[in-house]
Each structure stands twice: as structure tokens, then as C-alpha cells.
N, C-alpha and C. Protein backbone atom coordinates (compact mmCIF):
# COMPACT_ATOMS: atom_id res chain seq x y z
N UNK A 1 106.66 104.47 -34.93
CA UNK A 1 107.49 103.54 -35.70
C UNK A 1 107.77 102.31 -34.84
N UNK A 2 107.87 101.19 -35.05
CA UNK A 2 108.02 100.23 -34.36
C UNK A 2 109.16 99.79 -34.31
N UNK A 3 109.60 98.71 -33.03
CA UNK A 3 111.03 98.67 -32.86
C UNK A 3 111.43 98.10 -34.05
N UNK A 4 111.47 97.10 -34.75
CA UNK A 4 111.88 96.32 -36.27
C UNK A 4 112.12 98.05 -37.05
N UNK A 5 111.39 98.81 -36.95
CA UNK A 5 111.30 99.72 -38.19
C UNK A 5 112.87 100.40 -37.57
N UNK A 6 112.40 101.50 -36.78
CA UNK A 6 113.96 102.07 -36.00
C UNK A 6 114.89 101.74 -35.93
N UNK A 7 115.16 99.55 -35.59
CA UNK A 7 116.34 99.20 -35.37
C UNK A 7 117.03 99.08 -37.26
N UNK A 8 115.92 98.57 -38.26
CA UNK A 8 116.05 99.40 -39.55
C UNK A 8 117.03 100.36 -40.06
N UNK A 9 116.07 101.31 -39.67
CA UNK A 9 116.83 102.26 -39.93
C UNK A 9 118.35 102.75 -39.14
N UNK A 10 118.52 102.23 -37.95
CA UNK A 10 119.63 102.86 -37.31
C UNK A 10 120.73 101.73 -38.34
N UNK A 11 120.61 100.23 -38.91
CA UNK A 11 121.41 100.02 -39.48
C UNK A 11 121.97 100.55 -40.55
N UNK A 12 120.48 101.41 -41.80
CA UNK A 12 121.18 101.91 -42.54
C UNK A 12 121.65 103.12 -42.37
N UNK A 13 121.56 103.79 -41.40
CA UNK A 13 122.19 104.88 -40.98
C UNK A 13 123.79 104.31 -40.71
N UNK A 14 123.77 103.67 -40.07
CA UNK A 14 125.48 103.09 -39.84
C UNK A 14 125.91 102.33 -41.32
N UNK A 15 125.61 102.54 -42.44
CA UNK A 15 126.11 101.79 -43.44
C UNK A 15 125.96 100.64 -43.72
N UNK A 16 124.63 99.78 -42.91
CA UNK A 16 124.97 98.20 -42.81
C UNK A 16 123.95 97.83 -43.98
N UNK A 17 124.20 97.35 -44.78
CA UNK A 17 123.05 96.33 -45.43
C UNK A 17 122.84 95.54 -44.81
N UNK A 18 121.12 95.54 -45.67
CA UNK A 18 120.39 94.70 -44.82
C UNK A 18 119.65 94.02 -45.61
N UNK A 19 118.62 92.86 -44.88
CA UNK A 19 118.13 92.20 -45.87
C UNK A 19 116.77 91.60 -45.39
N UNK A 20 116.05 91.81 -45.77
CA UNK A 20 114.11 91.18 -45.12
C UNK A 20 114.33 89.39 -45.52
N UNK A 21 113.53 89.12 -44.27
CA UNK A 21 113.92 87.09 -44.11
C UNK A 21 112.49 86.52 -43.75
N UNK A 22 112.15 85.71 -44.03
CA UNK A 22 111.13 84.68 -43.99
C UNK A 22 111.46 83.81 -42.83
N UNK A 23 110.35 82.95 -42.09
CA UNK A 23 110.80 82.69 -41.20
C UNK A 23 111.54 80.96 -41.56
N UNK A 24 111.77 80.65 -42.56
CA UNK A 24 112.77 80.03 -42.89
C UNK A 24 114.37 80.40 -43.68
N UNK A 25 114.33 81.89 -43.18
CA UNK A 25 115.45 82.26 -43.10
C UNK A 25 115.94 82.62 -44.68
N UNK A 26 114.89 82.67 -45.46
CA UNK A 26 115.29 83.02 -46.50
C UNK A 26 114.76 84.36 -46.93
N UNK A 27 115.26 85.24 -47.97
CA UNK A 27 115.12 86.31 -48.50
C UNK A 27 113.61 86.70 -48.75
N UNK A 28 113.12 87.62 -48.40
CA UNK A 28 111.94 87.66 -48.68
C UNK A 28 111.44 88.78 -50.27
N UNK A 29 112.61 88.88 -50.60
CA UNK A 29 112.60 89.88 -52.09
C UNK A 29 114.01 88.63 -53.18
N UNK A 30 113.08 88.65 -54.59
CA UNK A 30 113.56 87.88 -55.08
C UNK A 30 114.72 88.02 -55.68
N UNK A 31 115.16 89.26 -55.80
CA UNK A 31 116.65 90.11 -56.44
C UNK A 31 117.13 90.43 -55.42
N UNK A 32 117.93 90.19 -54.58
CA UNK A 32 118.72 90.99 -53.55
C UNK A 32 120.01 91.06 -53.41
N UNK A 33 120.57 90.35 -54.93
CA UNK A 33 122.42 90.27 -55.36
C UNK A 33 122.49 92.02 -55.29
N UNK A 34 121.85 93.17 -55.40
CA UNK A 34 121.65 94.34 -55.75
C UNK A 34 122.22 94.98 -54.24
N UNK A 35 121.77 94.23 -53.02
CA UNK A 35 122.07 94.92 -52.01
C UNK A 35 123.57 94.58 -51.63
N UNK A 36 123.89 93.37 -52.07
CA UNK A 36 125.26 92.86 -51.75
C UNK A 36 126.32 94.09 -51.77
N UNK A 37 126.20 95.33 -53.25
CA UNK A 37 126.74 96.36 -53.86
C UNK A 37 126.20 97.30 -53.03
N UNK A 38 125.11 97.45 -52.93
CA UNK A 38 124.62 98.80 -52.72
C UNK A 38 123.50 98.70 -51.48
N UNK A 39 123.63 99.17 -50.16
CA UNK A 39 121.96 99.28 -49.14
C UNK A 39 120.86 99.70 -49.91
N UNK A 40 119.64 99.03 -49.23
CA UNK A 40 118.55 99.54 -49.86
C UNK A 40 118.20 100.91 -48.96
N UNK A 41 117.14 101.99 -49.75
CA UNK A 41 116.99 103.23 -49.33
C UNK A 41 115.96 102.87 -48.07
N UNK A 42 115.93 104.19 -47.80
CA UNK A 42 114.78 103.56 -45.95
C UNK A 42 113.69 103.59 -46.29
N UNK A 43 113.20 104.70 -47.59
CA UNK A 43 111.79 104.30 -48.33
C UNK A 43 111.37 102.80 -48.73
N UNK A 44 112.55 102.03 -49.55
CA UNK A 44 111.86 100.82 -49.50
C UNK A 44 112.03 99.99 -48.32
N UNK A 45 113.27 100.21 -47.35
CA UNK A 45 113.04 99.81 -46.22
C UNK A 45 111.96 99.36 -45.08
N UNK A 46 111.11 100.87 -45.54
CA UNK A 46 109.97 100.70 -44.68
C UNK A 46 109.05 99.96 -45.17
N UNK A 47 108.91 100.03 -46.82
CA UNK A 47 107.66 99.14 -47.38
C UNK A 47 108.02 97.75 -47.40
N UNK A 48 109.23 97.53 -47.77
CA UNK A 48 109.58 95.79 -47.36
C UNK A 48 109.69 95.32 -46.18
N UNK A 49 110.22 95.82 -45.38
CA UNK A 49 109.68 95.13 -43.58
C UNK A 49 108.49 94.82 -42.52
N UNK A 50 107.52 95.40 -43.74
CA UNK A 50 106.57 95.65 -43.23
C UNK A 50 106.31 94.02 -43.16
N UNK A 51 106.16 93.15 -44.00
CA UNK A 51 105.82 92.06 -44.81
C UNK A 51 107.16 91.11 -43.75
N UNK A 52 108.17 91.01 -43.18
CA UNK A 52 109.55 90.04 -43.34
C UNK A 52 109.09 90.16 -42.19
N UNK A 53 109.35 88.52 -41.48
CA UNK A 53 109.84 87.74 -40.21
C UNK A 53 111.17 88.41 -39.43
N UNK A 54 112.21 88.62 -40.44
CA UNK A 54 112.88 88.98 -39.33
C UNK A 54 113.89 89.99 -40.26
N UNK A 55 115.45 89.93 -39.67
CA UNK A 55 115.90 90.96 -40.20
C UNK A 55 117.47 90.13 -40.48
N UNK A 56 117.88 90.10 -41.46
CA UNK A 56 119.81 89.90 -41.71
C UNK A 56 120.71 91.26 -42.11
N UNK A 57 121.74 90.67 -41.90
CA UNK A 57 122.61 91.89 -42.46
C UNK A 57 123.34 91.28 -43.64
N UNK A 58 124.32 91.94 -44.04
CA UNK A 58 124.67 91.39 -45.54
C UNK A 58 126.53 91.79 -45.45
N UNK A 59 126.95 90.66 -45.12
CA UNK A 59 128.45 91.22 -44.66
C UNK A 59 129.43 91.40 -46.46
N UNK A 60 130.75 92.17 -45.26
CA UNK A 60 131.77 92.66 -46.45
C UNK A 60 131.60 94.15 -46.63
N UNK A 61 132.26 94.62 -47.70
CA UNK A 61 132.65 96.08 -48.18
C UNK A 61 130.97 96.59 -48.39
N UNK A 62 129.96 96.17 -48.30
CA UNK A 62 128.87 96.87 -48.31
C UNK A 62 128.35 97.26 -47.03
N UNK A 63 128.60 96.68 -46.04
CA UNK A 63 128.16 96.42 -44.99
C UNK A 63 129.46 97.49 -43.81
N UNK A 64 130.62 98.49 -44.25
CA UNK A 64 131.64 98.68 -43.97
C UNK A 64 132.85 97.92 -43.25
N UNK A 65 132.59 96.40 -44.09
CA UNK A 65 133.30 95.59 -43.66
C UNK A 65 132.95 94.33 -42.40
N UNK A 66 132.08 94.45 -42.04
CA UNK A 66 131.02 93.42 -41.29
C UNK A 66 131.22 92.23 -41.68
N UNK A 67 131.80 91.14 -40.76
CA UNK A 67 132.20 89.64 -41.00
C UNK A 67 131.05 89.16 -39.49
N UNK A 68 130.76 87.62 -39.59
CA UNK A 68 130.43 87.14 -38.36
C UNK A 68 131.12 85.98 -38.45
N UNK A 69 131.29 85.36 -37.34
CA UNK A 69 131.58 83.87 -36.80
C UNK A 69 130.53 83.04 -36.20
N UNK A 70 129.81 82.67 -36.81
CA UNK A 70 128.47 81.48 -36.76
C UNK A 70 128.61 80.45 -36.02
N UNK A 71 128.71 79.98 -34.69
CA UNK A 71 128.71 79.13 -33.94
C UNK A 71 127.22 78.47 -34.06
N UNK A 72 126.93 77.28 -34.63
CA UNK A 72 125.79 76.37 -35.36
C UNK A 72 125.54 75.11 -33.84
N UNK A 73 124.27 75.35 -33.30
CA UNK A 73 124.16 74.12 -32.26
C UNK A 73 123.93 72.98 -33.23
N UNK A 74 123.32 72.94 -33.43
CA UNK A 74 122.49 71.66 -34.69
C UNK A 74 121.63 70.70 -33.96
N UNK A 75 121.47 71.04 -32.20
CA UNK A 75 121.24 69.79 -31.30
C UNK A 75 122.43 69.68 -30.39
N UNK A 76 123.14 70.20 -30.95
CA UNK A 76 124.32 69.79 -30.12
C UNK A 76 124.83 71.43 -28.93
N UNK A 77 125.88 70.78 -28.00
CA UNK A 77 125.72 71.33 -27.24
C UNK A 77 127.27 72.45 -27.78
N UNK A 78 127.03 73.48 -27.85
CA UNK A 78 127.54 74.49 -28.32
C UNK A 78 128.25 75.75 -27.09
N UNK A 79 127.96 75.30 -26.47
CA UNK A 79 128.57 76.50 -24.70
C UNK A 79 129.63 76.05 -24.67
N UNK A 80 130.03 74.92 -24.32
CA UNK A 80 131.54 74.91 -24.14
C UNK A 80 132.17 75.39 -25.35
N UNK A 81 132.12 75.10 -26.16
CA UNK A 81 132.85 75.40 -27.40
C UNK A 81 132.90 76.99 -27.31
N UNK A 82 131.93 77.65 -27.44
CA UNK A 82 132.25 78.58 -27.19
C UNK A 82 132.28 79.66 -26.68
N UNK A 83 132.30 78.93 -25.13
CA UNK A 83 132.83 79.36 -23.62
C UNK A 83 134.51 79.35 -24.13
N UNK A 84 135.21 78.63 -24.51
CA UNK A 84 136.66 78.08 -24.64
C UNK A 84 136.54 79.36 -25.90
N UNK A 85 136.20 79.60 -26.58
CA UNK A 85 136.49 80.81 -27.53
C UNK A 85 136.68 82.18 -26.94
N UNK A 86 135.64 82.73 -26.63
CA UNK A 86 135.28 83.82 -25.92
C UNK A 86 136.60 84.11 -24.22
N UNK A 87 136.98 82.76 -23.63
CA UNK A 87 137.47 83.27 -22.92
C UNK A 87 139.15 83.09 -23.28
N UNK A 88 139.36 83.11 -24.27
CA UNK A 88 140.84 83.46 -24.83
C UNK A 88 141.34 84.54 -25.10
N UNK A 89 142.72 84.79 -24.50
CA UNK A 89 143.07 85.86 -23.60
C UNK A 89 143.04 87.31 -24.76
N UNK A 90 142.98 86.82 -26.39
CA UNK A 90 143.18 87.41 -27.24
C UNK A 90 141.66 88.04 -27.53
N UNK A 91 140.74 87.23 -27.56
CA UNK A 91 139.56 87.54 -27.53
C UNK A 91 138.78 88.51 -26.20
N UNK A 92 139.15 88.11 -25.35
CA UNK A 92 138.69 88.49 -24.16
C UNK A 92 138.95 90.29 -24.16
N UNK A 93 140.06 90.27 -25.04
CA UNK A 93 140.71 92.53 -24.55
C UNK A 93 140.28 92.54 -26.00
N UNK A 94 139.51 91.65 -27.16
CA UNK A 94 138.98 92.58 -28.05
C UNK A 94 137.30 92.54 -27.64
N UNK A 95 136.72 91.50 -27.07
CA UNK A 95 135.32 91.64 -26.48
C UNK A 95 135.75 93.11 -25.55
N UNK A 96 136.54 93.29 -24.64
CA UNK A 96 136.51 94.82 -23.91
C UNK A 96 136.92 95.78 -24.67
N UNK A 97 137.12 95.68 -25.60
CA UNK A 97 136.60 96.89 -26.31
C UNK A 97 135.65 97.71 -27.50
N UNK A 98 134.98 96.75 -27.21
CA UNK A 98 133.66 96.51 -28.16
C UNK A 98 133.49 97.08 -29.05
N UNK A 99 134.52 95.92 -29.90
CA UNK A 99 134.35 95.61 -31.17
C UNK A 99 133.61 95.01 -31.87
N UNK A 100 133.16 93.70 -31.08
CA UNK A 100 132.04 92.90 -31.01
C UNK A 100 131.04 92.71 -30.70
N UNK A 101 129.58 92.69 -31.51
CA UNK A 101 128.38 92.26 -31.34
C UNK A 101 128.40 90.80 -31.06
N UNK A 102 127.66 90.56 -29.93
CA UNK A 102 127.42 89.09 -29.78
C UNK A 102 125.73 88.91 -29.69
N UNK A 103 125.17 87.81 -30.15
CA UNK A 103 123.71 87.65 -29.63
C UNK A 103 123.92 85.94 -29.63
N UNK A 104 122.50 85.53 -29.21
CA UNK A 104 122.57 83.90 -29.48
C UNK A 104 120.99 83.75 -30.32
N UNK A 105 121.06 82.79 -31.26
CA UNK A 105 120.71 82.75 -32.23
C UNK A 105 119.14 81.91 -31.84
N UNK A 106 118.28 81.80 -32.73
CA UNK A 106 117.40 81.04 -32.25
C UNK A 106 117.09 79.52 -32.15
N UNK A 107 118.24 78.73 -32.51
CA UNK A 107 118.52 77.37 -32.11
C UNK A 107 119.78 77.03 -31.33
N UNK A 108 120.23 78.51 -30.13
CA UNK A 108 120.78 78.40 -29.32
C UNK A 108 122.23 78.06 -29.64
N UNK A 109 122.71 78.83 -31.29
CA UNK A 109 124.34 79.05 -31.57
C UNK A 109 124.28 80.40 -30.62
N UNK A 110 125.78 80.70 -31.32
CA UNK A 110 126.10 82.19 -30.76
C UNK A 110 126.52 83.31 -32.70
N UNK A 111 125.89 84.54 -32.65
CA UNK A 111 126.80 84.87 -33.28
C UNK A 111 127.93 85.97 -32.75
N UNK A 112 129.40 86.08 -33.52
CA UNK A 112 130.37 86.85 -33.20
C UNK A 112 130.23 87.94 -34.42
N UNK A 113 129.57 89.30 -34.24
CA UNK A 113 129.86 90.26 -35.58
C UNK A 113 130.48 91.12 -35.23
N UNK A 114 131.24 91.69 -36.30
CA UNK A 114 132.16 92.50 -35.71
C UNK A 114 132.81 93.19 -37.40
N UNK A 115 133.55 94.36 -37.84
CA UNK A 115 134.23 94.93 -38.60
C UNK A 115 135.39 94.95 -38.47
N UNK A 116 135.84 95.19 -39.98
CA UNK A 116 137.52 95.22 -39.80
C UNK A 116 138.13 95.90 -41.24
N UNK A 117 139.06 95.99 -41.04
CA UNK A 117 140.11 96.78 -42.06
C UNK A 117 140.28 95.71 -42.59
N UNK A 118 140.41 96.07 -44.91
CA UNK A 118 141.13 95.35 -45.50
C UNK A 118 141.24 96.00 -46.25
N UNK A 119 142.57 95.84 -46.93
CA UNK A 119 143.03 96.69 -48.11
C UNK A 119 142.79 95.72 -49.60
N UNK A 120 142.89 94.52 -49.39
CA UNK A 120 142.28 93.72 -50.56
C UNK A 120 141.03 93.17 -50.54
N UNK A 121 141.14 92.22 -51.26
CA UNK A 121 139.72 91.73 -51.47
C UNK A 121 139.24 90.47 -50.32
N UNK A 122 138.07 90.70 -49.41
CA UNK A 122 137.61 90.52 -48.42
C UNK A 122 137.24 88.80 -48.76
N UNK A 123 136.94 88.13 -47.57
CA UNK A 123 136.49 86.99 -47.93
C UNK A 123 135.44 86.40 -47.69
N UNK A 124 135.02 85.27 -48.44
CA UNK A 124 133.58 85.07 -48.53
C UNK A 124 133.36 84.18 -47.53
N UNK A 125 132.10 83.73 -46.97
CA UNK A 125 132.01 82.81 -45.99
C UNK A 125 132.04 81.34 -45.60
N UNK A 126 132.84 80.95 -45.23
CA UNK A 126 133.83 80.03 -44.90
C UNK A 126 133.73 78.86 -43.84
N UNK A 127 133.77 77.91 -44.06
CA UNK A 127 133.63 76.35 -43.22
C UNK A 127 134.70 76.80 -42.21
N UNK A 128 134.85 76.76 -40.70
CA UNK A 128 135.53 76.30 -40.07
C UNK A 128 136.01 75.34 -39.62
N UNK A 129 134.64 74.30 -39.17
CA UNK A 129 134.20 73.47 -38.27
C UNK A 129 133.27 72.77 -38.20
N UNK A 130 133.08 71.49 -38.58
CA UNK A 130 132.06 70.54 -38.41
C UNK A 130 131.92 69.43 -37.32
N UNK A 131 130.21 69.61 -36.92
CA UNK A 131 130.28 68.35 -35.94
C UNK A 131 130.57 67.24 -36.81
N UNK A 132 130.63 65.98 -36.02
CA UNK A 132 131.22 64.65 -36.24
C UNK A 132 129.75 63.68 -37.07
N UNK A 133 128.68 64.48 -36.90
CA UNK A 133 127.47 63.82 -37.95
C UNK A 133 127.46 64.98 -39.15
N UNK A 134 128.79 65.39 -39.30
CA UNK A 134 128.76 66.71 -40.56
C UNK A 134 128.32 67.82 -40.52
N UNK A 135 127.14 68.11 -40.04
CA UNK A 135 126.91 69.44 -39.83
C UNK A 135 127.81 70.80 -39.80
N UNK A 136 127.55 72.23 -39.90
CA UNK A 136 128.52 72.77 -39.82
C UNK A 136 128.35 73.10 -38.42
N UNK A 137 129.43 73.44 -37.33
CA UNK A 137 129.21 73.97 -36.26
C UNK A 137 129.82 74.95 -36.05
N UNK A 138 131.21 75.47 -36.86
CA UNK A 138 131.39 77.14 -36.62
C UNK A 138 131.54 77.81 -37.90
N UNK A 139 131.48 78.81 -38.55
CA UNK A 139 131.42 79.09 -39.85
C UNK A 139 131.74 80.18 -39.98
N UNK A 140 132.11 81.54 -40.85
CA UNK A 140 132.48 82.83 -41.05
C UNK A 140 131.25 83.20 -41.80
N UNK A 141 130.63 84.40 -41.53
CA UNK A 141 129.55 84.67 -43.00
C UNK A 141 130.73 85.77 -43.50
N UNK A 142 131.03 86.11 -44.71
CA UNK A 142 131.17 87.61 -44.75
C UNK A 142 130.93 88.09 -46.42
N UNK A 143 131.62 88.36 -47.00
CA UNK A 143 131.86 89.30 -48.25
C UNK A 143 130.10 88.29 -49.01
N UNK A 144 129.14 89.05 -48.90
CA UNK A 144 127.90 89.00 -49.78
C UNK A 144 127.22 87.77 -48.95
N UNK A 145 127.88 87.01 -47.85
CA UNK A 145 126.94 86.24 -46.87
C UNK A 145 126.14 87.30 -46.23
N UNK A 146 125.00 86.36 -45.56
CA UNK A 146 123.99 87.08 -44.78
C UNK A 146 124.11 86.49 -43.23
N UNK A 147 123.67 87.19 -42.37
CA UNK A 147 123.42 86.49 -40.72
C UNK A 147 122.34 87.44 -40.22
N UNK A 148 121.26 85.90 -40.12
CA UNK A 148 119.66 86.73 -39.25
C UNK A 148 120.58 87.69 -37.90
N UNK A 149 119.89 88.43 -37.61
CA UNK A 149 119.96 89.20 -36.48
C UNK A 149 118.80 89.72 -35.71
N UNK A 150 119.09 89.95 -33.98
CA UNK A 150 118.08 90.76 -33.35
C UNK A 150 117.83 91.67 -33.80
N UNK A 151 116.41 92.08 -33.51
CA UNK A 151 115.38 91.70 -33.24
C UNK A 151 114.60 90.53 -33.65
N UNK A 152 114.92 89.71 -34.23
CA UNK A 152 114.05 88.61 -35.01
C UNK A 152 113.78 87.91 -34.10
N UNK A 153 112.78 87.35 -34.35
CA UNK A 153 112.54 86.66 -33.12
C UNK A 153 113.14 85.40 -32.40
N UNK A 154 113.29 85.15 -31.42
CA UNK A 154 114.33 84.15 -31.17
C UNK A 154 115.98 84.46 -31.40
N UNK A 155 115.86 85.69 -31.36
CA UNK A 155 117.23 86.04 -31.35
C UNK A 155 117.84 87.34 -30.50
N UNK A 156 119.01 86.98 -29.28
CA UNK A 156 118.56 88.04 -28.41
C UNK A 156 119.96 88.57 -28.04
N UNK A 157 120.46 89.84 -28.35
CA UNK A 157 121.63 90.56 -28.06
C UNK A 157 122.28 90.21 -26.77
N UNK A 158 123.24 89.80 -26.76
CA UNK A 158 124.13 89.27 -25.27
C UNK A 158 125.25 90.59 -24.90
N UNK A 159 126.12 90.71 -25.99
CA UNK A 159 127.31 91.89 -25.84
C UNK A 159 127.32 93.09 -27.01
N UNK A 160 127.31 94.04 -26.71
CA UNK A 160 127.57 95.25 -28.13
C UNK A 160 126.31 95.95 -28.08
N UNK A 161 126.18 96.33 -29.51
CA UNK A 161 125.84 97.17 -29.98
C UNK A 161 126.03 96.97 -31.80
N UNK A 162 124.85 96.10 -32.71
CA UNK A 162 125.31 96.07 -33.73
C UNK A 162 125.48 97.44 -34.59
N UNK A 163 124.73 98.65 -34.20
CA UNK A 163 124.99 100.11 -34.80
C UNK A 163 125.67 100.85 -34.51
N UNK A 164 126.26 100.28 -33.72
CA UNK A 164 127.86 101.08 -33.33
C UNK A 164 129.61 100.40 -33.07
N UNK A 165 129.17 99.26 -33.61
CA UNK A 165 130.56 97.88 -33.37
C UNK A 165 131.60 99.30 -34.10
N UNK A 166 132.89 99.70 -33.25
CA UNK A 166 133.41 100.03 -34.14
C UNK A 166 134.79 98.77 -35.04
N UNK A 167 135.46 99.60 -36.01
CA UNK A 167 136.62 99.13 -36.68
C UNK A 167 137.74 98.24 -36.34
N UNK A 168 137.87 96.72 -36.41
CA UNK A 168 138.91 96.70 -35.64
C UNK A 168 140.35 96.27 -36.90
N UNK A 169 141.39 95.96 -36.60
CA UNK A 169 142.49 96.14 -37.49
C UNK A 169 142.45 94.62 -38.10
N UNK A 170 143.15 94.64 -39.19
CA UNK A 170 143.03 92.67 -39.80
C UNK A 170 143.36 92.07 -38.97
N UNK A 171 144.71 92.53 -38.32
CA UNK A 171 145.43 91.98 -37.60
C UNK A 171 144.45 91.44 -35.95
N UNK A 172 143.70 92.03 -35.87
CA UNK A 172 142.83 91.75 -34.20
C UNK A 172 142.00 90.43 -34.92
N UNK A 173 141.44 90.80 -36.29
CA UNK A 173 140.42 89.59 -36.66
C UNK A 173 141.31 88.73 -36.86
């Protein structure tokens, strides 16, 4: 089985939807509002990955609550920004206790994924932050957003473990 196939399957083993991507980052199956509700099985798992560039996940209550924070370079220089995130004192004792998946993306953002408790209805993905030529530069994916992930290419795990991030409380996110 190849690594794409295994790392596959260990997501839907952990509950994560997932989603096959083109290498322009788009869906490579033309119905996939279906997974938003429900993971796909590992039977079609295996026959649709065979075919996809890379791999996303599909955040929110399908995903057992899976949000990211999208730090976007666009060209621009994106480390400090979030060097100054990461080393805040609040962030810093929930990175040690790994809650958080981190990787950096293949135009050299960062992403932050991570789970959490909600008793209502979760939220969808969200503008933070734009550079000053508009672009977005930090963003939330979550409730039925998607975020490419490693293994894809150009995309390479820094902190965690995305098949094992555990739970963290609303209150930490």
C-alpha cells in the first residue's frame, strides 16, 4: 500500500473526512457536499486516490470537530507573523500539548489544525486577515471548509500528528 493510501486510511480510521484534490487544489470528484455529512468508505477511498494530486480534509462535526488557521504567504513574507503567533504564551502550553497539527503549506503559509468541543453549531470558515494588496493572509477553514494536507506534495508536517491531534476545550480555541 503506498504512503498516500495508509496515511488515507489512518484518517478515516480517526473519523476525519477527507477529500481527493487536483493539483489546483480543487476537488477531484464532482459531488462531494456528501462528504461534508458523512466520510467516504476506504473502498472508495482506495479507488479515488488512486487518480488525486493530493489529499484535504473536510473540517467541522464530520471531521470530529477539526478547524484550521490558514496562514496565506501570497509572496509575502509570512514567518514573522507567525513566529509572533505561535510564540504566545497561550499558544505555546497548547502547542505542548499536542493539540495541534502544524505543517507549512506549499507556497510557504503555515497551517494550524487542531479539534475542539462545541455544543452548538460550529463555524464556517472565516476572514481573519488581509495583506494590504487584499489578499487573504490568515483565515479559519472549518464547518464543511477544506485544507490540502501532507502528504501532498509540497506540503510538509512541522508539529503533531494529524491522526491523533487530540480534543481541545472551546475555551483553549
Amino acid at each position: 500500500m503506498s504512503e498516500v493510501l495508509t496515511f488515507v486510511e489512518d484518517l478515516l480510521t480517526e473519523g476525519i473526512s477527507i477529500l481527493p484534490v487536483n493539483k489546483q487544489k480543487k476537488p477531484i470528484i464532482e459531488t462531494w457536499k456528501a462528504l461534508q455529512i458523512h466520510p467516504m468508505t476506504l473502498d472508495y477511498a482506495n479507488e479515488i486516490f488512486s487518480n488525486a494530486w493530493g489529499i484535504a480534509i473536510i473540517g467541522g462535526k464530520v471531521s470530529g470537530g477539526i478547524e484550521c488557521i490558514d496562514f496565506d504567504a501570497h509572496e509575502n513574507d509570512i514567518d514573522s507573523i507567525y513566529e509572533q503567533f505561535i510564540t504566545d504564551e497561550g499558544v505555546t502550553a497548547i502547542l505542548s500539548n499536542n493539540n495541534v497539527y502544524i505543517e507549512k503549506s506549499l507556497r510557504g503559509g503555515r497551517h494550524l489544525i487542531y479539534r475542539y468541543e462545541c455544543e452548538g453549531s460550529r463555524d464556517g470558515s472565516k476572514l481573519l486577515s488581509r495583506w494590504e494588496n487584499g489578499d487573504t493572509m490568515i483565515e479559519t477553514r472549518g464547518e464543511a471548509g477544506y485544507v490540502i494536507v501532507a502528504p501532498t506534495p509540497g506540503y510538509y508536517a512541522e508539529h503533531g500528528d494529524l491522526a491523533s491531534i487530540s480534543t481541545m476545550s472551546d475555551g483553549e480555541r
